[in-house]
N, C-alpha and C. Protein backbone atom coordinates (compact mmCIF):
# COMPACT_ATOMS: atom_id res chain seq x y z
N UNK A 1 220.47 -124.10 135.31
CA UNK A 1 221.27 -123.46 134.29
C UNK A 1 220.40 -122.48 133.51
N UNK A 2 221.06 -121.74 132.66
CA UNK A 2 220.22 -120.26 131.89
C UNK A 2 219.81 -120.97 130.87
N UNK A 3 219.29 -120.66 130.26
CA UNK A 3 218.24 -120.84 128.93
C UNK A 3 218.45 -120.15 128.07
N UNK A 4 218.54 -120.73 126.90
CA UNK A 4 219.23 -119.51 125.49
C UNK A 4 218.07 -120.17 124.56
N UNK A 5 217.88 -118.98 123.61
CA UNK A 5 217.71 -118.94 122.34
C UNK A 5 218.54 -118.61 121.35
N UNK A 6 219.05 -119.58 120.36
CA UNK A 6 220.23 -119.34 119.86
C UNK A 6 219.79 -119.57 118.26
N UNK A 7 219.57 -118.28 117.49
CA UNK A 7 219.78 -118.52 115.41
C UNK A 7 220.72 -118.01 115.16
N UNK A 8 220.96 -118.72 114.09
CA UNK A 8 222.52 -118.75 113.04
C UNK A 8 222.00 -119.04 111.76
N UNK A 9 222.53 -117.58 111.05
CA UNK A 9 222.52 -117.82 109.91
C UNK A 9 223.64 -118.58 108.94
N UNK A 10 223.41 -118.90 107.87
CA UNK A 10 224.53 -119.94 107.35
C UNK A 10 224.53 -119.37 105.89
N UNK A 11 225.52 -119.75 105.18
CA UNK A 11 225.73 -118.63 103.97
C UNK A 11 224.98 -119.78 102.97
N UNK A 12 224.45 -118.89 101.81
CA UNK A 12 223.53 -119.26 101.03
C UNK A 12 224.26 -120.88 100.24
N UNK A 13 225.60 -120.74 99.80
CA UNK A 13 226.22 -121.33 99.20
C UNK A 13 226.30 -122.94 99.47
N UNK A 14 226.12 -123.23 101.06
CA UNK A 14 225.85 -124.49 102.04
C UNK A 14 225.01 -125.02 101.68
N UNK A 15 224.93 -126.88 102.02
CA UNK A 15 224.03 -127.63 101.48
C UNK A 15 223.02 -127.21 103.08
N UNK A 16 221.88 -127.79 102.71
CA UNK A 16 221.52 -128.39 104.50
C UNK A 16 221.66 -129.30 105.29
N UNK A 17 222.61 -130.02 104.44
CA UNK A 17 223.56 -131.00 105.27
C UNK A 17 224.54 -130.42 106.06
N UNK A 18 225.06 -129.79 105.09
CA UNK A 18 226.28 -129.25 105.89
C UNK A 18 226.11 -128.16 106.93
N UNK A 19 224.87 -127.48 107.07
CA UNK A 19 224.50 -126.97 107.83
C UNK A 19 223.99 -127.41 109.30
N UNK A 20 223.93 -128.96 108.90
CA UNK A 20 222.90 -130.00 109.90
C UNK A 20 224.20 -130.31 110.84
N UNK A 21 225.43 -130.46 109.76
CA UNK A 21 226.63 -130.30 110.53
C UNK A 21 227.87 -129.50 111.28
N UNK A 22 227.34 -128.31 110.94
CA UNK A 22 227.48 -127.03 111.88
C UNK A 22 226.42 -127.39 112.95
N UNK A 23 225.18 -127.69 112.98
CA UNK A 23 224.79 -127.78 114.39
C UNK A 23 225.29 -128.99 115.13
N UNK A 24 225.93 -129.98 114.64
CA UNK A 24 226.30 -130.83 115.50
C UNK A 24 227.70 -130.61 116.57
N UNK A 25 228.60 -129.84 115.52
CA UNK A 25 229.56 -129.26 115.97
C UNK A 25 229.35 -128.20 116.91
N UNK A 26 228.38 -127.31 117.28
CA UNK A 26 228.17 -126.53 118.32
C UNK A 26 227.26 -127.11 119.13
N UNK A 27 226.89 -127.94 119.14
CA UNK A 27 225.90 -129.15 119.70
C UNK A 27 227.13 -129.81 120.80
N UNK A 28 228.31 -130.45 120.07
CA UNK A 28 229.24 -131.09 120.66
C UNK A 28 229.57 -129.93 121.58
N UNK A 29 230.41 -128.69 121.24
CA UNK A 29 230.79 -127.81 121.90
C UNK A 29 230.00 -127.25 123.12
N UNK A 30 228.59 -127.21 123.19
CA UNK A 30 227.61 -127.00 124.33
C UNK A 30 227.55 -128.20 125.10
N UNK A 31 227.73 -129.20 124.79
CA UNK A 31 227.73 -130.23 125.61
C UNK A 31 229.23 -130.58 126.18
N UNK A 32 230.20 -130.41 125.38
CA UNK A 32 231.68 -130.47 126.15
C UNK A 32 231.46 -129.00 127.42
N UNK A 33 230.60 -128.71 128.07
CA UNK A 33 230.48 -127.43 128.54
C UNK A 33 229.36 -127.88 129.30
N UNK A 34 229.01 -128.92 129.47
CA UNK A 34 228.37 -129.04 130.46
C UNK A 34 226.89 -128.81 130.38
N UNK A 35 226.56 -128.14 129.36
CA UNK A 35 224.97 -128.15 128.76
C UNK A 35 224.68 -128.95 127.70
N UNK A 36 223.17 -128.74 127.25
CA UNK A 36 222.77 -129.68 126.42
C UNK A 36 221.43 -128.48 125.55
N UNK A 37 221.27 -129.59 124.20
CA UNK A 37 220.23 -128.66 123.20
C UNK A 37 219.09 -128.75 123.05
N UNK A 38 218.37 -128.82 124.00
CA UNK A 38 217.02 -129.10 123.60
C UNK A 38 216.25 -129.02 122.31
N UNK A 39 216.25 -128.31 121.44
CA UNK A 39 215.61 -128.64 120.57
C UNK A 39 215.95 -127.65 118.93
N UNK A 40 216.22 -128.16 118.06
CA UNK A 40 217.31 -127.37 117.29
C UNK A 40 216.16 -127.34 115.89
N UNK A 41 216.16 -126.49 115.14
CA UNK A 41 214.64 -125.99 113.91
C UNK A 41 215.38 -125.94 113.02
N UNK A 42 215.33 -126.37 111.93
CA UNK A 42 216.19 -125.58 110.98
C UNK A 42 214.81 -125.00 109.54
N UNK A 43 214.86 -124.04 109.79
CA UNK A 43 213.78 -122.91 108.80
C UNK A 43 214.30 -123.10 107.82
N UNK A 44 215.15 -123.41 107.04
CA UNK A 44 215.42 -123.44 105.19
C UNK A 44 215.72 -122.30 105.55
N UNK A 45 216.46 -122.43 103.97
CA UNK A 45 216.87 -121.25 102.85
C UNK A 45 215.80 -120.19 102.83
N UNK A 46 216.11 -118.97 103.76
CA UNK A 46 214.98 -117.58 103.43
C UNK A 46 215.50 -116.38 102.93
N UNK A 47 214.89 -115.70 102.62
CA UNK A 47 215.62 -114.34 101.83
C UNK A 47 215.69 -113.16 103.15
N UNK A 48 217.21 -112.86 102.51
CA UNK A 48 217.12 -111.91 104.06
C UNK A 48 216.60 -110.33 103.72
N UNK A 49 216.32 -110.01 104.54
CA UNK A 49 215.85 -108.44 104.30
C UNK A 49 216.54 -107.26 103.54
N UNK A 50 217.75 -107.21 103.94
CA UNK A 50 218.89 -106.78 102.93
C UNK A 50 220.38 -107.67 102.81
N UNK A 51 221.14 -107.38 102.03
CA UNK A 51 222.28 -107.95 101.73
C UNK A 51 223.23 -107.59 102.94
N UNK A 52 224.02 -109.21 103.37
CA UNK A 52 224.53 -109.44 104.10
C UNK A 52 225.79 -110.29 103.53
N UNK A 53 227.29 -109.78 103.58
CA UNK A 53 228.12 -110.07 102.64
C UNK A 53 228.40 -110.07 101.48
N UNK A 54 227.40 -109.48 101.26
CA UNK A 54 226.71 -110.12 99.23
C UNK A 54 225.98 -111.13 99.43
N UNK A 55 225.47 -111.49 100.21
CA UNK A 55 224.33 -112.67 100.20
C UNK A 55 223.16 -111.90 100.28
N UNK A 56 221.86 -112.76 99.36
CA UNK A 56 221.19 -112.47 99.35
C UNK A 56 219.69 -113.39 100.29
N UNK A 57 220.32 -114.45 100.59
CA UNK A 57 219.60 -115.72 101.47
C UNK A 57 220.54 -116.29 102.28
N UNK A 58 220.09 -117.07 102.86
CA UNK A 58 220.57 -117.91 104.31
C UNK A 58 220.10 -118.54 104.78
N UNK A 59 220.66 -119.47 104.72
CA UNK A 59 220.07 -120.65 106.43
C UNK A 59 219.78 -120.59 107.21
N UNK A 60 218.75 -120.55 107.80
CA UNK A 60 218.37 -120.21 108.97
C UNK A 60 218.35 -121.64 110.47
N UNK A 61 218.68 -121.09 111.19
CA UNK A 61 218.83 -122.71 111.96
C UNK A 61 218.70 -122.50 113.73
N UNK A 62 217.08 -122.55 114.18
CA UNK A 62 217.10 -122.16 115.42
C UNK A 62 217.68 -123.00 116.85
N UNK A 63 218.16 -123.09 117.91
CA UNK A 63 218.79 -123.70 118.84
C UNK A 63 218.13 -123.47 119.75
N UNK A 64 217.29 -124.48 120.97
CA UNK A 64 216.90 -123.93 122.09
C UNK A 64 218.38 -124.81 123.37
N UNK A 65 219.12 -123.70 123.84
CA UNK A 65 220.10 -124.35 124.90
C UNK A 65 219.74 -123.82 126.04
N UNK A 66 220.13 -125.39 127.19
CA UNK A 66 220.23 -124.76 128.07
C UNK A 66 221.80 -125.58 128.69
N UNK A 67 222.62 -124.68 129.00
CA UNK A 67 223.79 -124.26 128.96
C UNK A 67 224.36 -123.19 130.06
N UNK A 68 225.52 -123.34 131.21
CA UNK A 68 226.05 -122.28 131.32
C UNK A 68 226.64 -121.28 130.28
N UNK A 69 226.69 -120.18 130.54
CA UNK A 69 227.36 -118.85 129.73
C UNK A 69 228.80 -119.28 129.57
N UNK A 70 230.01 -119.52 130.23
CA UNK A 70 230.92 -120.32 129.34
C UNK A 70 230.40 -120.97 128.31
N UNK A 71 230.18 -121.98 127.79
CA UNK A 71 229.83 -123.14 126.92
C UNK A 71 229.21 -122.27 125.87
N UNK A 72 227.77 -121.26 126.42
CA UNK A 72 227.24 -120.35 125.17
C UNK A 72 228.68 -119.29 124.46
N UNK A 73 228.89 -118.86 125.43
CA UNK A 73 229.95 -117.82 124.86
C UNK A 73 231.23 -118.79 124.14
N UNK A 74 231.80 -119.93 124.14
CA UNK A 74 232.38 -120.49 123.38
C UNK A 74 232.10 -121.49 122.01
N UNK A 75 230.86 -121.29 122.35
CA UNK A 75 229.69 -121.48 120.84
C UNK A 75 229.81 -120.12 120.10
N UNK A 76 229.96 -119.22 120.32
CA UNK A 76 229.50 -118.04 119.84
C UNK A 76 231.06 -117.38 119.25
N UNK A 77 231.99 -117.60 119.87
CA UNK A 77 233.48 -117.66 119.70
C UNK A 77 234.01 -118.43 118.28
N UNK A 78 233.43 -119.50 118.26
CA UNK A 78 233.33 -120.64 117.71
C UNK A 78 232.79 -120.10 116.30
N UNK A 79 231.62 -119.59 116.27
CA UNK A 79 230.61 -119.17 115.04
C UNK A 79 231.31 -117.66 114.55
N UNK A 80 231.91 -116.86 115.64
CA UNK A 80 232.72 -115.96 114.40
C UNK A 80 234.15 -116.49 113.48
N UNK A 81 234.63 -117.64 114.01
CA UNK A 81 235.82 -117.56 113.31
C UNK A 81 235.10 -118.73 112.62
N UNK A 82 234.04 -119.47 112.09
CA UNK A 82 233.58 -120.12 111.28
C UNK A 82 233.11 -119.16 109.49
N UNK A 83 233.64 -119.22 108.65
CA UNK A 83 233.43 -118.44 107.49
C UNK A 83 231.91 -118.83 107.19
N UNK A 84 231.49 -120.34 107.42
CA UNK A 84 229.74 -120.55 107.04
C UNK A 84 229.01 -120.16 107.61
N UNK A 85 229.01 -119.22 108.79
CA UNK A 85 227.87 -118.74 110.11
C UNK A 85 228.17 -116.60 109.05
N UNK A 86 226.91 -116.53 108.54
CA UNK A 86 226.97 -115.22 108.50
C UNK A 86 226.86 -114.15 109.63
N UNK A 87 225.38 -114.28 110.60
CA UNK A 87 224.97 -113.58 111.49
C UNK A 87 224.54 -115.05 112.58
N UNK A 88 224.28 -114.35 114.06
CA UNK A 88 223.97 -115.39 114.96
C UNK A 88 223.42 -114.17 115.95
N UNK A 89 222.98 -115.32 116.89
CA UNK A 89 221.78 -113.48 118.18
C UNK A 89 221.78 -114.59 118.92
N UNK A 90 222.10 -114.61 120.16
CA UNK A 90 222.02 -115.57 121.10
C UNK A 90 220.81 -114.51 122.42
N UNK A 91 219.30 -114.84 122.83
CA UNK A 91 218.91 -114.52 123.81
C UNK A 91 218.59 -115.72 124.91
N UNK A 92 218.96 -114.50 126.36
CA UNK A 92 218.43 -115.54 127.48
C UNK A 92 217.03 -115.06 127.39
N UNK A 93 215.89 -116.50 127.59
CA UNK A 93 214.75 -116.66 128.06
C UNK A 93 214.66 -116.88 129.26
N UNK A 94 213.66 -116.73 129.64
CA UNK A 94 212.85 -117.63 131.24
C UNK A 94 212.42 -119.18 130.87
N UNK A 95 211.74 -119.05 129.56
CA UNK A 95 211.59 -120.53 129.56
C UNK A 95 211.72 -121.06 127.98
N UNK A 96 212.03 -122.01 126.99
CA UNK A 96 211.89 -122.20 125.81
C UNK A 96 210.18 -122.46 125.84
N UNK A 97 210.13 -122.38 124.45
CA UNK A 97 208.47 -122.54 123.72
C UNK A 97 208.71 -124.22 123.79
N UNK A 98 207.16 -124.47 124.03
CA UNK A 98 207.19 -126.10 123.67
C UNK A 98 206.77 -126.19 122.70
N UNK A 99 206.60 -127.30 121.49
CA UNK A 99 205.83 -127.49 120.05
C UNK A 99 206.91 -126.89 119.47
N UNK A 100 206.16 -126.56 117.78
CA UNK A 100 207.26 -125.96 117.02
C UNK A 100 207.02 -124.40 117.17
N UNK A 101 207.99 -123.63 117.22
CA UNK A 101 208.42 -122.50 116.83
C UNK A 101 207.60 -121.45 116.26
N UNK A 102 207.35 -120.33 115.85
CA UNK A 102 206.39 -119.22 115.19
C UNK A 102 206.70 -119.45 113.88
N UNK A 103 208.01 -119.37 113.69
CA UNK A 103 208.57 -119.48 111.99
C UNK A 103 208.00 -120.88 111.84
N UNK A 104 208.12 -121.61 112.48
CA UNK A 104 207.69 -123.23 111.54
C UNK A 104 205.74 -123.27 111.73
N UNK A 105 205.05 -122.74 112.45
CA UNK A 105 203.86 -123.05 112.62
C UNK A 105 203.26 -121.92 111.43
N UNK A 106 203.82 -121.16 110.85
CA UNK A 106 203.61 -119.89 109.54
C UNK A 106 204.26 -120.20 108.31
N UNK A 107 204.92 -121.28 108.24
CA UNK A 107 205.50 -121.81 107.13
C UNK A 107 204.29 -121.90 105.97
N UNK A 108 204.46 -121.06 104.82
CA UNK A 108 203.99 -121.03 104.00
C UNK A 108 202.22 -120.76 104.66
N UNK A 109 202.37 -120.30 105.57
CA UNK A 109 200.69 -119.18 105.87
C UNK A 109 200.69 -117.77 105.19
N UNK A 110 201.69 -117.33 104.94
CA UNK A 110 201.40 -116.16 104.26
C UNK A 110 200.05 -115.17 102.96
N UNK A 111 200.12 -116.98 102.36
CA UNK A 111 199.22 -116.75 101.03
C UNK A 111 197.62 -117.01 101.80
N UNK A 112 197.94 -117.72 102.79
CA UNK A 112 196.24 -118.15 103.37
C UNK A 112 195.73 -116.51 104.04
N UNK A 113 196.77 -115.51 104.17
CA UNK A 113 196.29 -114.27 105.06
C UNK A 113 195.85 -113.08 103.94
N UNK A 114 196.22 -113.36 102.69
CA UNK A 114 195.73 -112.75 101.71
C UNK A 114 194.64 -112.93 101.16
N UNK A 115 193.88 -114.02 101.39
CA UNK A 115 192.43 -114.32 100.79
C UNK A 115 192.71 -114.25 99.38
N UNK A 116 191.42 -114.80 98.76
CA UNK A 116 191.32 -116.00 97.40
C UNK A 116 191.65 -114.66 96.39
N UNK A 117 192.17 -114.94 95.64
CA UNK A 117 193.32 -114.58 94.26
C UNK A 117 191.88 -114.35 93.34
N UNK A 118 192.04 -112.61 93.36
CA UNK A 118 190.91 -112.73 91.86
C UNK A 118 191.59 -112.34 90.35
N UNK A 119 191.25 -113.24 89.53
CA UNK A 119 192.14 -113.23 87.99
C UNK A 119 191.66 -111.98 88.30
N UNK A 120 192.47 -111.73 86.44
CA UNK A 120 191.40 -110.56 85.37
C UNK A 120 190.09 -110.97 85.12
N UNK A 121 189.80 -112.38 84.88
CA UNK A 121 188.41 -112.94 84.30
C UNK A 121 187.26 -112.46 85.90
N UNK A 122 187.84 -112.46 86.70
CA UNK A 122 186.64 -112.35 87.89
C UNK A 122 186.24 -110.67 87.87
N UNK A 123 187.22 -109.54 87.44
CA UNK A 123 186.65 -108.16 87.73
C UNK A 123 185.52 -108.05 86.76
N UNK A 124 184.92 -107.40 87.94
CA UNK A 124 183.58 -107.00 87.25
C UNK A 124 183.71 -106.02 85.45
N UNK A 125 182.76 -106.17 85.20
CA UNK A 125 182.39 -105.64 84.01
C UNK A 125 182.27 -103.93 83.66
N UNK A 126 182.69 -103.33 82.59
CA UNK A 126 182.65 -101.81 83.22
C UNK A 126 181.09 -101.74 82.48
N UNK A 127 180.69 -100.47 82.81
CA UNK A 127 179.51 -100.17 82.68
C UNK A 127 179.64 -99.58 81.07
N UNK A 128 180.60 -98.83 80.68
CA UNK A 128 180.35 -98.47 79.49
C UNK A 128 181.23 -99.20 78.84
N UNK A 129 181.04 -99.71 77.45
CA UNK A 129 182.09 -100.08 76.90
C UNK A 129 183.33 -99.01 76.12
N UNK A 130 184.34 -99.85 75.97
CA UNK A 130 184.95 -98.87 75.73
C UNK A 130 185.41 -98.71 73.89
N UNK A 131 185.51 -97.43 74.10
CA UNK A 131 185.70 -97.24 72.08
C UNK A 131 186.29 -97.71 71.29
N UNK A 132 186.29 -98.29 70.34
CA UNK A 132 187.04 -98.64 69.40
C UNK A 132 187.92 -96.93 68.53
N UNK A 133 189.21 -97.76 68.71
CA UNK A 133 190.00 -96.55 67.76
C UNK A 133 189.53 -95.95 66.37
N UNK A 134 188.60 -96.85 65.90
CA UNK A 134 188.13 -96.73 64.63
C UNK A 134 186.80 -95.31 64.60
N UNK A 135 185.91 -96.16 65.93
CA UNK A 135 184.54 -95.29 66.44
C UNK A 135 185.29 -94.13 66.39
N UNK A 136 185.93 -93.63 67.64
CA UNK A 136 186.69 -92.67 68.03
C UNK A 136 186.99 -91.35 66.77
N UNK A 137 187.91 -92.06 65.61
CA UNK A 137 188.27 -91.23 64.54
C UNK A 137 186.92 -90.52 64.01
N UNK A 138 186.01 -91.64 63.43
CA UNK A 138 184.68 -91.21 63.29
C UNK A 138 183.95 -90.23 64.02
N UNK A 139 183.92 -90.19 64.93
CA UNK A 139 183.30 -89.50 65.62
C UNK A 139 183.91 -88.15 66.32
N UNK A 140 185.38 -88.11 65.91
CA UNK A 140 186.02 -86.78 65.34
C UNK A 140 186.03 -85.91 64.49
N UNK A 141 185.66 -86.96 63.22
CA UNK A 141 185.51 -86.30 61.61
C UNK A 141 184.08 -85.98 61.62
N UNK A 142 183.22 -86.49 62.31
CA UNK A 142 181.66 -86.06 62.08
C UNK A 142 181.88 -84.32 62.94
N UNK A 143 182.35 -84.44 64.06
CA UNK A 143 182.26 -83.26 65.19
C UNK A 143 183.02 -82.12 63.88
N UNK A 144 184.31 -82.42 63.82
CA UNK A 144 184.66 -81.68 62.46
C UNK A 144 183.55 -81.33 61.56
N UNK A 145 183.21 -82.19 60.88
CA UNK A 145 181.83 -81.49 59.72
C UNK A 145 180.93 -80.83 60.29
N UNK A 146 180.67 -81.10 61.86
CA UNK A 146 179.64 -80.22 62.07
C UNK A 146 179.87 -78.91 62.29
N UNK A 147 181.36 -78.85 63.00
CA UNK A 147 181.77 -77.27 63.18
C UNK A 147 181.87 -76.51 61.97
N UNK A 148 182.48 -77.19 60.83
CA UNK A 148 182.44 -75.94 59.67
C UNK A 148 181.18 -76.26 59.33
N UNK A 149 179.90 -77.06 59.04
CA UNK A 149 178.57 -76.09 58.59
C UNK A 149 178.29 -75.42 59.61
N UNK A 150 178.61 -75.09 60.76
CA UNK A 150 178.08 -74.01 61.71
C UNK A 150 179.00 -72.79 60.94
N UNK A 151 179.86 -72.72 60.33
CA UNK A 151 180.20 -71.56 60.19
C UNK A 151 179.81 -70.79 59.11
């Protein structure tokens, strides 16, 4: 049988329960069809790139099937007339990934690729200090006195 990669997004508003139960329900439906799910991810609540319905986040929830194309295509049938599935992308692979996923093995790596956080207290020191508003005036009114005894 073909091999799918199957994400579905889920509208922000959903618990992750109820999302756990959208996959069971297309879970059932791939298997009334003669396939089965190997292995189903669910990524949390992420922010999507731009607004999608007026949503601004989504559920994210990955599916590895392997499934005839009936069974996928009536999963997919299934997820447009569902109001909680925002977006979905079903690809055929050659083979699923074993272990977890790219999104789950980068979960919260982002901050480790930025290297160590320097406060304000760590920048270096400037070389000159800088003027006081007070110095400053002073040292306007002197430049002043000196230009009129030059004249």
């Amino acid at each position: 049988m073909p091999l799918y990669e199957h994400v579905f997004l889920a509208r922000q508003d959903v618990s992750a329960q109820q999302v756990d139960t959208l996959t069971e329900q297309f879970k059932n439906v791939i298997e009334e069809g003669g396939g089965s799910i190997d292995k189903a991810e669910y990524w949390g609540l992420r922010s999507l790139a731009y607004k999608i319905k007026k949503y601004r986040k989504a559920h994210y929830q990955l599916l590895n099937i392997d499934a005839p194309h009936p069974a996928v295509a009536e999963m997919e049938r299934l997820m447009r007339l569902n109001d909680d599935v925002v977006r979905f992308i079903t690809l055929r692979v050659d083979e699923h990934e074993t272990g977890p996923s790219v999104v789950m093995q980068n979960k919260g790596g982002r901050d480790d690729r930025r290297g160590p956080r320097r406060d304000r207290n760590d920048r270096p020191e400037r070389s000159t200090p800088a003027a006081s508003p007070a110095a400053s005036s002073e040292a306007s009114a002197e430049a002043a006195t000196d230009s009129k005894e030059k004249e």
